[in-house]
C-alpha atoms as a PDB file:
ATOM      1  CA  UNK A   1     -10.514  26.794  17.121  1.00  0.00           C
ATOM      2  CA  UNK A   2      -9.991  27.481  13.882  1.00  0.00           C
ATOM      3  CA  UNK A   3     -10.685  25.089  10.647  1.00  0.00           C
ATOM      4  CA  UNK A   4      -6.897  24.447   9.982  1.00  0.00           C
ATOM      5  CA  UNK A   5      -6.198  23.874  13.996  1.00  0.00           C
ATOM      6  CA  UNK A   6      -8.847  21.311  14.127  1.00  0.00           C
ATOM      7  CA  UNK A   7      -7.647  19.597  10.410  1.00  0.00           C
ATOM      8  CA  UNK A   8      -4.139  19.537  11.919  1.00  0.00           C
ATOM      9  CA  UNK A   9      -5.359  17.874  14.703  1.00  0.00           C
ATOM     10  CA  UNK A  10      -7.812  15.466  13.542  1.00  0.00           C
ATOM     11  CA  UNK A  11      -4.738  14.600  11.118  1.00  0.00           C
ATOM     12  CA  UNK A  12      -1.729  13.834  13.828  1.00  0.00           C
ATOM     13  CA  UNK A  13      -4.941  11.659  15.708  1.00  0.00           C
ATOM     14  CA  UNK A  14      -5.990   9.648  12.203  1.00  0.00           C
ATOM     15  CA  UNK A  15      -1.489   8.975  11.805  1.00  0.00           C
ATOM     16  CA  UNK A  16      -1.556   6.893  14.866  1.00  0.00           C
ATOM     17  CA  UNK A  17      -4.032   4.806  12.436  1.00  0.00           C
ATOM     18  CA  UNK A  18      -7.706   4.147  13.212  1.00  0.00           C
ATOM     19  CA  UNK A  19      -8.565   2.461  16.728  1.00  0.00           C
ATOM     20  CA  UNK A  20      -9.893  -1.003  16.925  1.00  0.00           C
ATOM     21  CA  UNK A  21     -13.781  -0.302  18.025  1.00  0.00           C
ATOM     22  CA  UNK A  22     -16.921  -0.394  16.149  1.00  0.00           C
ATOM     23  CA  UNK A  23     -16.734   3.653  15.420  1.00  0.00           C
ATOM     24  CA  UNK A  24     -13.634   4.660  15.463  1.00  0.00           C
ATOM     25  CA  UNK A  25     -14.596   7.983  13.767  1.00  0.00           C
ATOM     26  CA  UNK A  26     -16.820   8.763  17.026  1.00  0.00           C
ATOM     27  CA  UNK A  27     -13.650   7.329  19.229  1.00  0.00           C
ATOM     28  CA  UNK A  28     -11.316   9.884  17.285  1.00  0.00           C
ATOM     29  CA  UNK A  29     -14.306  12.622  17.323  1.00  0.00           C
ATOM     30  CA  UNK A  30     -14.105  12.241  21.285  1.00  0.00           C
ATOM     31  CA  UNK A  31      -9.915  12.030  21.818  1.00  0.00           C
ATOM     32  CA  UNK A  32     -10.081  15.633  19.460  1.00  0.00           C
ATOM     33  CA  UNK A  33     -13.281  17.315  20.720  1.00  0.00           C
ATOM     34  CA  UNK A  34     -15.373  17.055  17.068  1.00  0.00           C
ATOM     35  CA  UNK A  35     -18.050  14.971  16.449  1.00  0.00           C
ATOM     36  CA  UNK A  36     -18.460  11.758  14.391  1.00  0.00           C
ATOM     37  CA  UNK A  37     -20.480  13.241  11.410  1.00  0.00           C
ATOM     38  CA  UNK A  38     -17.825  16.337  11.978  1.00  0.00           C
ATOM     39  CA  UNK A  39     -14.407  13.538  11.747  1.00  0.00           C
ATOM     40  CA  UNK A  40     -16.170  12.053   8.939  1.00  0.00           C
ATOM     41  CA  UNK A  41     -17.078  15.638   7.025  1.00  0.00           C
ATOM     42  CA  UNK A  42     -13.634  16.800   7.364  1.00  0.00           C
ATOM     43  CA  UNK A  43     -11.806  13.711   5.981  1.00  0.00           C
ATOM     44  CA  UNK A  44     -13.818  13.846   2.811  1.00  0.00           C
ATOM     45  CA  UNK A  45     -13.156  17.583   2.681  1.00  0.00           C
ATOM     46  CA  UNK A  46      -9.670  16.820   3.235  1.00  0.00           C
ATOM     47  CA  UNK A  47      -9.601  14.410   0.194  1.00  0.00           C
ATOM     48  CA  UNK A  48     -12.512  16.690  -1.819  1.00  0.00           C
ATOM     49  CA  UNK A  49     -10.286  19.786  -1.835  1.00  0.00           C
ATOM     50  CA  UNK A  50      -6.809  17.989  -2.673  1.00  0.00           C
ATOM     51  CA  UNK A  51      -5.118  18.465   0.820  1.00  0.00           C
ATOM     52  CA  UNK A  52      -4.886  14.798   1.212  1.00  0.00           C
ATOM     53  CA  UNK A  53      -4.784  12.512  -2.026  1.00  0.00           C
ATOM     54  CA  UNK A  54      -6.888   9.714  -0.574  1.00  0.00           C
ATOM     55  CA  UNK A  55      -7.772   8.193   2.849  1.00  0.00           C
ATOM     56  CA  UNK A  56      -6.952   4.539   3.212  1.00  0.00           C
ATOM     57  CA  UNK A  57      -5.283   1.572   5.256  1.00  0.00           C
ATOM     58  CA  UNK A  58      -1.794   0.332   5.592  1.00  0.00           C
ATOM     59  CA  UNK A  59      -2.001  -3.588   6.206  1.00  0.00           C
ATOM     60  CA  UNK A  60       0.932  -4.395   8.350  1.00  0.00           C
ATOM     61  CA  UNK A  61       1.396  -7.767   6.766  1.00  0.00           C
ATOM     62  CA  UNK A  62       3.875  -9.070   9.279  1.00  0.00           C
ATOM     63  CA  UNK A  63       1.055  -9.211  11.718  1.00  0.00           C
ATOM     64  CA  UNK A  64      -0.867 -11.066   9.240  1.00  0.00           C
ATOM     65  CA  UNK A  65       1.858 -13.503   8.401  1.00  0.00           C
ATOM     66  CA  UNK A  66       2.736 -12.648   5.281  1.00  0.00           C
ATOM     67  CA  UNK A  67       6.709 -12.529   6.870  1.00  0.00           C
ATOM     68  CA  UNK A  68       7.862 -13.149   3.440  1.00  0.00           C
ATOM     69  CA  UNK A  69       8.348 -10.231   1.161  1.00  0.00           C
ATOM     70  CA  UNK A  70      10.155  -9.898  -2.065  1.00  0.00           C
ATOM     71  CA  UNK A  71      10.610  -6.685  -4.514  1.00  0.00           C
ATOM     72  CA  UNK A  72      10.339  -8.396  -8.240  1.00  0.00           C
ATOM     73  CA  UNK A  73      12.020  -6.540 -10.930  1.00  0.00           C
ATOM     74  CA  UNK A  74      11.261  -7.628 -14.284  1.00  0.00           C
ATOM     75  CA  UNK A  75      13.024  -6.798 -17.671  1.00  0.00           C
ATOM     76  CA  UNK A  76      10.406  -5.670 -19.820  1.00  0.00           C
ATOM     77  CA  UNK A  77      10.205  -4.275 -23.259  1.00  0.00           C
ATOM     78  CA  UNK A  78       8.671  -0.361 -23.261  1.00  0.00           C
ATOM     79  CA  UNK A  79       6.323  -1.202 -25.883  1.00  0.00           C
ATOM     80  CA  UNK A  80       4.726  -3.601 -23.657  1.00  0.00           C
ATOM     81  CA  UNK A  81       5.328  -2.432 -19.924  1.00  0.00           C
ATOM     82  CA  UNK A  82       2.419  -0.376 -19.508  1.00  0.00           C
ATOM     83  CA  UNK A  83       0.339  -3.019 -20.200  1.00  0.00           C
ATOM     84  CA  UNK A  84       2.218  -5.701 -18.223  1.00  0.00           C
ATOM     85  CA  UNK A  85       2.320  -3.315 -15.266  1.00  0.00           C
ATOM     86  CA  UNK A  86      -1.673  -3.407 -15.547  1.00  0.00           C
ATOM     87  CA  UNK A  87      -1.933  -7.072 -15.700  1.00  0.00           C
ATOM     88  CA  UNK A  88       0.170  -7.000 -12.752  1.00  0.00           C
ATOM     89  CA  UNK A  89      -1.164  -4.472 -10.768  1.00  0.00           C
ATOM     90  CA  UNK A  90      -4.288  -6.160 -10.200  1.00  0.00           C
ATOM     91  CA  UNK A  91      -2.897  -9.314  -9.180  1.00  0.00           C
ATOM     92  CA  UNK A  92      -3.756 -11.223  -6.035  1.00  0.00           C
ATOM     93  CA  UNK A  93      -0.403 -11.019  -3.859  1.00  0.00           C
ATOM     94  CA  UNK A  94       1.033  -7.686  -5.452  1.00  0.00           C
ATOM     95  CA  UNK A  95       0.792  -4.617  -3.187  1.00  0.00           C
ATOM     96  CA  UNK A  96       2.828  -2.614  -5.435  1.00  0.00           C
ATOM     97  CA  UNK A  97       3.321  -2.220  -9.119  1.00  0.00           C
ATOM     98  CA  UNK A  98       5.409   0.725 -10.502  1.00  0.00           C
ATOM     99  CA  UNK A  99       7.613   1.426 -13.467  1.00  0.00           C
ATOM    100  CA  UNK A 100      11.255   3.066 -12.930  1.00  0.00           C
ATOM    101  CA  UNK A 101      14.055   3.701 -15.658  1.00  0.00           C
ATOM    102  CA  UNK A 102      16.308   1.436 -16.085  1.00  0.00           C
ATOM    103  CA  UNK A 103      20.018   2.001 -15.713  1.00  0.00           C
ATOM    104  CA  UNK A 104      22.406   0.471 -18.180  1.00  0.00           C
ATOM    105  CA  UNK A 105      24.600  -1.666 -17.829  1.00  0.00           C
ATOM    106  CA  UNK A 106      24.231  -2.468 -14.406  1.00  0.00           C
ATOM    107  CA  UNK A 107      20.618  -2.505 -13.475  1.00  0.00           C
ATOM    108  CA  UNK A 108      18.437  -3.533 -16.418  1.00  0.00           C
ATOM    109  CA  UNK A 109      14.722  -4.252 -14.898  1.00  0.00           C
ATOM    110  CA  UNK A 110      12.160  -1.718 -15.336  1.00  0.00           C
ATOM    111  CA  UNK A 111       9.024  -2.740 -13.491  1.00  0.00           C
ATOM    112  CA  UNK A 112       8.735  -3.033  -9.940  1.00  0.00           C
ATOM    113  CA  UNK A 113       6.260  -5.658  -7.861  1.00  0.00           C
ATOM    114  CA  UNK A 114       6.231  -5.812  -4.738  1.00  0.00           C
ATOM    115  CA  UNK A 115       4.881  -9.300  -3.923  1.00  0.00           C
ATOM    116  CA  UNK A 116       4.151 -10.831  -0.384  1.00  0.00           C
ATOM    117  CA  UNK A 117       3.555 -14.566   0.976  1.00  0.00           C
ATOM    118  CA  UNK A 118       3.913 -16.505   4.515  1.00  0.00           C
ATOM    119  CA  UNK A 119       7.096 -18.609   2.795  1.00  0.00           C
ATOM    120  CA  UNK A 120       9.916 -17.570   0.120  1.00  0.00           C
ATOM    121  CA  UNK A 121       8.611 -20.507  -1.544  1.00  0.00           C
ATOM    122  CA  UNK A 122       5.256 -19.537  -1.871  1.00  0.00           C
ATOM    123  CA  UNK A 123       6.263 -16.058  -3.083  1.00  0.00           C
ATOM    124  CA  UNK A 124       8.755 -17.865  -5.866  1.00  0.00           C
ATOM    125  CA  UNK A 125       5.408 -20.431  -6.463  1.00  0.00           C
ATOM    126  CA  UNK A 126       3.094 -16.724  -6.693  1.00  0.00           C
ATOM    127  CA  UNK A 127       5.649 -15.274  -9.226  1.00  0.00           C
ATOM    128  CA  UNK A 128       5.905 -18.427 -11.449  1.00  0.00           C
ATOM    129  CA  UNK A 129       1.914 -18.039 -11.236  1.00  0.00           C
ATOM    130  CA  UNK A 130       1.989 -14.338 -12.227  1.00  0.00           C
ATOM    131  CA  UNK A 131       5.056 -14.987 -15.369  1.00  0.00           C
ATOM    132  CA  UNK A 132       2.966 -17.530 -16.607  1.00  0.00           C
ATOM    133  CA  UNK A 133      -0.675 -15.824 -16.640  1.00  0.00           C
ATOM    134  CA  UNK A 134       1.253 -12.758 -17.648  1.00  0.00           C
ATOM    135  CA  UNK A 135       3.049 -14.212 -20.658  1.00  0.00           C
ATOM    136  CA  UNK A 136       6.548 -13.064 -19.122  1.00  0.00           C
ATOM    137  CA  UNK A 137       8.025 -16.569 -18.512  1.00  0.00           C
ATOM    138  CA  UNK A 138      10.421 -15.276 -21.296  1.00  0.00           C
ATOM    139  CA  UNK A 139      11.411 -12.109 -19.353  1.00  0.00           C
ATOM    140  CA  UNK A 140      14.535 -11.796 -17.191  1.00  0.00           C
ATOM    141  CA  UNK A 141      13.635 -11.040 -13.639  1.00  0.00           C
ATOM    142  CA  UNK A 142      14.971 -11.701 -10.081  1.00  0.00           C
ATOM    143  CA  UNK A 143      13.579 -11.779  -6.588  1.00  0.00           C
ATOM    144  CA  UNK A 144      14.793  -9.201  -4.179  1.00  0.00           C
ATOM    145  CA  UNK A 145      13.274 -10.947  -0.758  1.00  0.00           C
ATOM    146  CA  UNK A 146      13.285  -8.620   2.222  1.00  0.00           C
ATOM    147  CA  UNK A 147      15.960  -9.098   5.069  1.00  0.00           C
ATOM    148  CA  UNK A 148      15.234  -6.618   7.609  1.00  0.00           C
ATOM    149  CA  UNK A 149      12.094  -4.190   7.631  1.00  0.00           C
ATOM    150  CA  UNK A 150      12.467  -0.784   8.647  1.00  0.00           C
ATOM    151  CA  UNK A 151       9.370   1.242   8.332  1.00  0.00           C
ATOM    152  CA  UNK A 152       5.723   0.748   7.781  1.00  0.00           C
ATOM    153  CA  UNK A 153       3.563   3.335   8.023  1.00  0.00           C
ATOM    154  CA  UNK A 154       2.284   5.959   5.920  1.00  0.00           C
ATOM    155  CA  UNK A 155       4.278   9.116   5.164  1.00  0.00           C
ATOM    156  CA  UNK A 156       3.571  11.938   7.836  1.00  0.00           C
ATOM    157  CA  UNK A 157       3.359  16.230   6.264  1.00  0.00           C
ATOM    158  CA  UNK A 158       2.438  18.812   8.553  1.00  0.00           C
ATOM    159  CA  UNK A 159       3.431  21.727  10.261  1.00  0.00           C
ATOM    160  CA  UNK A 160       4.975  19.707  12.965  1.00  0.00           C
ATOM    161  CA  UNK A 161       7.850  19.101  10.552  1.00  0.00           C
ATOM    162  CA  UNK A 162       7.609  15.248  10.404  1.00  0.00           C
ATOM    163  CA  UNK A 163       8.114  13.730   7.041  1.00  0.00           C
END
């Protein structure tokens, strides 16, 4: 088998995410006929050699609780967004933090948080929290609080078409 056979394999096994046992890179090793050291070797490769951007985990937070979700846009001024978006980014309760441009006159927020609690109150209570140890109190925002989730997983490339 050839080195891009096995990495297309060993990546359609790690999309169905990472089983629930002690090793789960010997437990994928064994479902795709490589070893542990060799699952391990050829994920950092993977990420070493720029064919995968970074190996990580995608929480499903439903299944933790966290059942309410809001996307915060906040009107902030571009001299001082970059460093808002940092303060922001490393927040506790903020899984996303991105800047987009805005669009005049309708849409007028141009940072993006994605915040997530167990209540819509304790999201509003977490975003008070975050304005205030921010200094954007003063800043026009709203709360965009999820309705219906669609998707959650991680984006799929291959040769099997899937996107």
């Amino acid at each position: 088998m050839s080195l891009p056979e096995k990495n297309d394999r060993l990546l359609r096994r790690l999309r169905e995410g990472l089983p629930l046992v002690a090793r789960p890179f010997l437990a994928i090793g064994q479902a795709i006929g490589q070893s542990e050291a060799g699952v391990i070797a050829a994920i950092r490769e993977l990420v070493e050699n720029g064919a995968a951007s970074r190996f990580g985990v995608i929480v499903d937070h439903a299944a933790l609780g966290f059942t309410a979700n809001a996307m915060v846009v906040w009107d902030v001024p571009d001299e001082r967004v970059d460093a808002v978006g940092a303060a922001l980014g490393c927040r506790r309760g903020v899984s996303l933090c991105y800047r987009r441009p805005r669009r005049p006159p309708v849409w007028p927020y141009n940072l993006f948080t994605m915040i997530h609690g167990r209540s819509r109150d304790e999201v509003r209570m977490l975003v008070d929290d975050l304005a205030a140890v921010c200094g954007l109190t003063d800043l026009p925002r709203e709360l965009l609080f999820t309705v219906r989730r669609f998707k959650q997983t991680a984006p799929c490339y291959g040769r099997d078409g899937r996107t």
